[in-house]
C-alpha atoms as a PDB file:
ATOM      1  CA  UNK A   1      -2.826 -26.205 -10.751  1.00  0.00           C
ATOM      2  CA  UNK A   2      -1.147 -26.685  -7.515  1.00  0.00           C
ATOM      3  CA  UNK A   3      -1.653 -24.832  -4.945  1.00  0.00           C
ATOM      4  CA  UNK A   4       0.356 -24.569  -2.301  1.00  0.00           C
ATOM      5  CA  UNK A   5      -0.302 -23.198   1.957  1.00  0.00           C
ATOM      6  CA  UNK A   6       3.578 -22.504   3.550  1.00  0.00           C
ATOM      7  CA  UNK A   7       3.235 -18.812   2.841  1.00  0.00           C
ATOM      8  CA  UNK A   8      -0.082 -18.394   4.423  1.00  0.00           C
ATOM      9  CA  UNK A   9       0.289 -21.073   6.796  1.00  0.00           C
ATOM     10  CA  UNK A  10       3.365 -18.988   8.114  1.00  0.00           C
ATOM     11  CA  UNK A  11       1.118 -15.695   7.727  1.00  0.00           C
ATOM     12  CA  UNK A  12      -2.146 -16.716   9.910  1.00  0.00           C
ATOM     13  CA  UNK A  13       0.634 -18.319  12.472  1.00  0.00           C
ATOM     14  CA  UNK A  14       2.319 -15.107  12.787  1.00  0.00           C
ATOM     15  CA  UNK A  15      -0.967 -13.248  13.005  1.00  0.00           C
ATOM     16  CA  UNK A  16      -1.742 -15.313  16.074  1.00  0.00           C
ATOM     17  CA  UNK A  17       1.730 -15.441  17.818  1.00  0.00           C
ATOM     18  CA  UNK A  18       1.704 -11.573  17.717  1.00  0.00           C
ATOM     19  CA  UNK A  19      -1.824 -11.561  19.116  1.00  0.00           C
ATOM     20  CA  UNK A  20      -1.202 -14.154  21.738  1.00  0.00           C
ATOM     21  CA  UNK A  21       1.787 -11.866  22.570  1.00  0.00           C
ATOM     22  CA  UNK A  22       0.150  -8.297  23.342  1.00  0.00           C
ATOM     23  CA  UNK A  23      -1.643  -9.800  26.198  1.00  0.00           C
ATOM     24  CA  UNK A  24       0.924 -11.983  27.469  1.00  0.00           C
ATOM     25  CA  UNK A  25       2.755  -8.138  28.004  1.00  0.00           C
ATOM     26  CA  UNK A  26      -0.101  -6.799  29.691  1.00  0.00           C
ATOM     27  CA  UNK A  27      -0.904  -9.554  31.921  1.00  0.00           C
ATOM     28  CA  UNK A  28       2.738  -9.556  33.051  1.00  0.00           C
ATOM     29  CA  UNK A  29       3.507  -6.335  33.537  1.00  0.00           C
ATOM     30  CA  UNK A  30       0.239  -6.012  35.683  1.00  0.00           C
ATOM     31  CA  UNK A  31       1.233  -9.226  38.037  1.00  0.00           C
ATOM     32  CA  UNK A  32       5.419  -8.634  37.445  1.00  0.00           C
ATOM     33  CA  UNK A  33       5.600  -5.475  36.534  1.00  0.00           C
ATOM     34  CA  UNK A  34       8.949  -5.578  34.350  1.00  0.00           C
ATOM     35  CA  UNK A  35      11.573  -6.977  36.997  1.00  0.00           C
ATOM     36  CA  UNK A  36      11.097 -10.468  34.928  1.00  0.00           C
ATOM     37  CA  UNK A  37      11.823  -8.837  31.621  1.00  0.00           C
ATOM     38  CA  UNK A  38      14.586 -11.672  30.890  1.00  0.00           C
ATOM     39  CA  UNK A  39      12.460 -14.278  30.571  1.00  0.00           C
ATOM     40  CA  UNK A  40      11.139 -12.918  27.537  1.00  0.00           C
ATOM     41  CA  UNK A  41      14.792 -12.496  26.879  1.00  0.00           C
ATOM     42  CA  UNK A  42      15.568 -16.329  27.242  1.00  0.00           C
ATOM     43  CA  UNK A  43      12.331 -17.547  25.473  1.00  0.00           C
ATOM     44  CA  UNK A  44      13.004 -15.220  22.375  1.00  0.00           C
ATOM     45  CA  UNK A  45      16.674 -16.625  21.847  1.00  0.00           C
ATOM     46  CA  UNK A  46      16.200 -20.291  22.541  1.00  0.00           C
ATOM     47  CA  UNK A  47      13.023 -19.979  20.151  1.00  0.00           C
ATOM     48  CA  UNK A  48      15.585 -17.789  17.573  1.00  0.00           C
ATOM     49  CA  UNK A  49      18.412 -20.714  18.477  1.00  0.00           C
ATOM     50  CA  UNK A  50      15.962 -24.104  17.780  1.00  0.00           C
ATOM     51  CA  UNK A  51      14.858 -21.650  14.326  1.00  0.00           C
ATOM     52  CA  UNK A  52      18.519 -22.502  13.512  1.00  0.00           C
ATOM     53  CA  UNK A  53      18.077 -26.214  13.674  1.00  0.00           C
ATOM     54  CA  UNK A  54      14.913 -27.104  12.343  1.00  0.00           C
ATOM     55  CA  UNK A  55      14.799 -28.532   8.862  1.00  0.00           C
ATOM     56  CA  UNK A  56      11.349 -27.972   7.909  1.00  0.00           C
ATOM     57  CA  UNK A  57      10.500 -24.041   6.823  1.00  0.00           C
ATOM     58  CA  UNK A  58       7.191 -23.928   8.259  1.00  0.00           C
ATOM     59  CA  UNK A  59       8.245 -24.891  12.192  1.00  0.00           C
ATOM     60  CA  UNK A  60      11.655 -22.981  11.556  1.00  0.00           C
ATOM     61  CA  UNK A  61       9.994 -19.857  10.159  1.00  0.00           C
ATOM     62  CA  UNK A  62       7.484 -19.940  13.422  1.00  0.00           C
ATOM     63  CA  UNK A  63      10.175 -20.123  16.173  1.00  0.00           C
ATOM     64  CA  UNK A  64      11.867 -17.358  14.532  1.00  0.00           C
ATOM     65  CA  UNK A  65       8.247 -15.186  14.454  1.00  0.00           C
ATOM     66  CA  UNK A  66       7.830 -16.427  18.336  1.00  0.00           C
ATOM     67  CA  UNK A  67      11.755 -15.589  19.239  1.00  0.00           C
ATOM     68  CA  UNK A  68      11.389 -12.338  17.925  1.00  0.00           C
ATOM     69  CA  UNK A  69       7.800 -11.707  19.392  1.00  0.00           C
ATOM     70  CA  UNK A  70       9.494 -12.230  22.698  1.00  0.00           C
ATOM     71  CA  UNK A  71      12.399 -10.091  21.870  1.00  0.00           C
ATOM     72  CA  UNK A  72       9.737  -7.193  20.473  1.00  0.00           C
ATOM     73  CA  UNK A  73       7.890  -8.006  23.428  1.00  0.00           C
ATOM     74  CA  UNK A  74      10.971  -6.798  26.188  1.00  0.00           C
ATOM     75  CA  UNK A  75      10.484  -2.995  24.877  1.00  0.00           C
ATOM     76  CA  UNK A  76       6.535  -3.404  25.093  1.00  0.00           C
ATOM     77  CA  UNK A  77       7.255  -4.447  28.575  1.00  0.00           C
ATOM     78  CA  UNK A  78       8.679  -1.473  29.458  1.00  0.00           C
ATOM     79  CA  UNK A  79       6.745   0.634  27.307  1.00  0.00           C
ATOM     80  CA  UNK A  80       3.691  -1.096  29.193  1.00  0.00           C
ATOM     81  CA  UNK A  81       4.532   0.196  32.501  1.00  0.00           C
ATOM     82  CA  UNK A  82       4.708   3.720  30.673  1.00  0.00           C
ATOM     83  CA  UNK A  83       1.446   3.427  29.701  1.00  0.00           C
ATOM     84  CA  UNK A  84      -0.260   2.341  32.911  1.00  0.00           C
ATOM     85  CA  UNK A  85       1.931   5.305  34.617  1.00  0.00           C
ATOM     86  CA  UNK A  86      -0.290   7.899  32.278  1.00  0.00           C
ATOM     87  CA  UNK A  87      -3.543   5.985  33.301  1.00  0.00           C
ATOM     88  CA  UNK A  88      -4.025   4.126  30.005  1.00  0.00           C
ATOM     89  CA  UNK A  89      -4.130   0.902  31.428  1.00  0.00           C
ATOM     90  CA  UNK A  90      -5.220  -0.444  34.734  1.00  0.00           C
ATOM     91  CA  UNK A  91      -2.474  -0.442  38.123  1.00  0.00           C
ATOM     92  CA  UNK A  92      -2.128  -3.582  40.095  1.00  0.00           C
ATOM     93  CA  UNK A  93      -3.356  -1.983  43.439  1.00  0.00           C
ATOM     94  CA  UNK A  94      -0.633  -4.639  45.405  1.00  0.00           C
ATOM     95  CA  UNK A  95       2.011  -2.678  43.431  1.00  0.00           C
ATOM     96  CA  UNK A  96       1.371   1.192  43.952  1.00  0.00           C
ATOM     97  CA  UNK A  97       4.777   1.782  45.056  1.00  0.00           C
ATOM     98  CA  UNK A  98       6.268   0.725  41.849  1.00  0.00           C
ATOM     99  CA  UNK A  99       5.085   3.606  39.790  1.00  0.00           C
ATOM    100  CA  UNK A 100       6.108   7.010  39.952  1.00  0.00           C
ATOM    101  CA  UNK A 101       3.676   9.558  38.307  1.00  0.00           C
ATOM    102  CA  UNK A 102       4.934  10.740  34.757  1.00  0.00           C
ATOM    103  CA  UNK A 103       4.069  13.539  32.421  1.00  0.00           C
ATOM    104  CA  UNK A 104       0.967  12.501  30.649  1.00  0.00           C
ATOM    105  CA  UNK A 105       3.239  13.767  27.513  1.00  0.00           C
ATOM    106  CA  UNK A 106       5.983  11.967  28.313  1.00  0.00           C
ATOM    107  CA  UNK A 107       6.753   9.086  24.872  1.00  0.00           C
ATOM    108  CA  UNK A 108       6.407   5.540  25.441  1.00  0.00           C
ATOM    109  CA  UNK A 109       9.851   5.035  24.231  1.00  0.00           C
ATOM    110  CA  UNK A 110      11.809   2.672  26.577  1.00  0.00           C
ATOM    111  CA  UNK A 111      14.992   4.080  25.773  1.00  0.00           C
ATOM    112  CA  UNK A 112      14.477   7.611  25.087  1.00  0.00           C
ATOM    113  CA  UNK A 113      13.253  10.213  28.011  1.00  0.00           C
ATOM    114  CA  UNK A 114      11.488  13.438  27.373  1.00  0.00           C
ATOM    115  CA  UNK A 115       8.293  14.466  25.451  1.00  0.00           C
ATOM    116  CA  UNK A 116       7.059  12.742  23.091  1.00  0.00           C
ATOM    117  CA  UNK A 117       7.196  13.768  19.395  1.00  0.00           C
ATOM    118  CA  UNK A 118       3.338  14.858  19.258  1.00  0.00           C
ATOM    119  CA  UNK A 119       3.591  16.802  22.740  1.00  0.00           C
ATOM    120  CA  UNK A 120       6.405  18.733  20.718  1.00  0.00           C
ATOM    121  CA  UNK A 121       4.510  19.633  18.000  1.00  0.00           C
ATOM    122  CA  UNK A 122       1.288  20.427  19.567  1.00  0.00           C
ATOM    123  CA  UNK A 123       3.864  22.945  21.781  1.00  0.00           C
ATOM    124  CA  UNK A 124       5.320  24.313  17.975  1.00  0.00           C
ATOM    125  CA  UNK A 125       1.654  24.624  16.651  1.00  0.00           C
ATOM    126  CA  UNK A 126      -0.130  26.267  19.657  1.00  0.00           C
ATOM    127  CA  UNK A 127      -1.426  29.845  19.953  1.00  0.00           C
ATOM    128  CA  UNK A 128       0.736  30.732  23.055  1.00  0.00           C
ATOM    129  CA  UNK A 129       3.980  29.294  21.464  1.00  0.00           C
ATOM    130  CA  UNK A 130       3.390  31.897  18.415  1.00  0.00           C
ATOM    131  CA  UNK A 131       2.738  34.722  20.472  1.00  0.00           C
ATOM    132  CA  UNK A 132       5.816  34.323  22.761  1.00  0.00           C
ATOM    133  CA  UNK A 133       7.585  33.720  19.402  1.00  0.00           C
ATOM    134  CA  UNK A 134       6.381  37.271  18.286  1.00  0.00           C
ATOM    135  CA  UNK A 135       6.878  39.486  21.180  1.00  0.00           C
ATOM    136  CA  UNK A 136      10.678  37.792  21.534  1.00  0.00           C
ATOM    137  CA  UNK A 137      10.979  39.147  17.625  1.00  0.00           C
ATOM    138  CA  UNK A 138       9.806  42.571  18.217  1.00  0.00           C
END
């Protein structure tokens, strides 16, 4: 029986890429905040453009997991300084003036503004949303 490693090979790789990602985010937004966000831009298609060109499926298969790491890794920017505005994560004291205080219920969403889907529906399910709902129907 032959056995054969590309699959996990590719798997344990990608395991590590993503993990050698999540801090690369944090560290960056805490020195950078997000005004370098295009670098991960660049790095994410020149690693997707080399994927392209590269004949063997292993190395091919890992520059496209890196590319889009970095390309994932733009919105986690962003979402980043979100969650250091709440208090979640630790503010680079040299960059105070950066941040504006947000709604601790405000979603982590980069593109969408507002509440966040579990702020909603902990406003549906409480007791003071039910009584204001039955006074307005009586």
């Amino acid at each position: 029986m032959e056995l054969h490693f590309t699959g996990v090979i590719i798997a344990v790789s990608t395991f590590f890429i993503i993990g050698l990602c999540h801090p690369l985010v944090i560290k960056m937004e805490y020195y950078t905040g997000t005004k370098y966000w295009w670098t991960f831009l660049l790095i994410g298609l020149a690693c997707l453009g080399c994927a392209f060109f590269v004949g063997d499926v292993v190395w091919s298969s890992l520059l496209g997991v890196t590319g889009a790491s970095f390309l994932w890794g733009i919105g986690e920017l962003f979402a980043q300084k979100k969650r250091v505005q709440k208090g979640w994560f630790p503010m680079n004291p040299k960059r105070k003036d950066e941040y504006e205080p947000i709604d601790p219920d405000e979603t982590l969403c980069p593109v969408h503004h507002g509440k966040s889907i579990y702020a909603l529906n902990r406003e549906q399910n409480s007791p003071s949303s039910s009584q204001s709902k039955e006074q307005a129907e009586s």
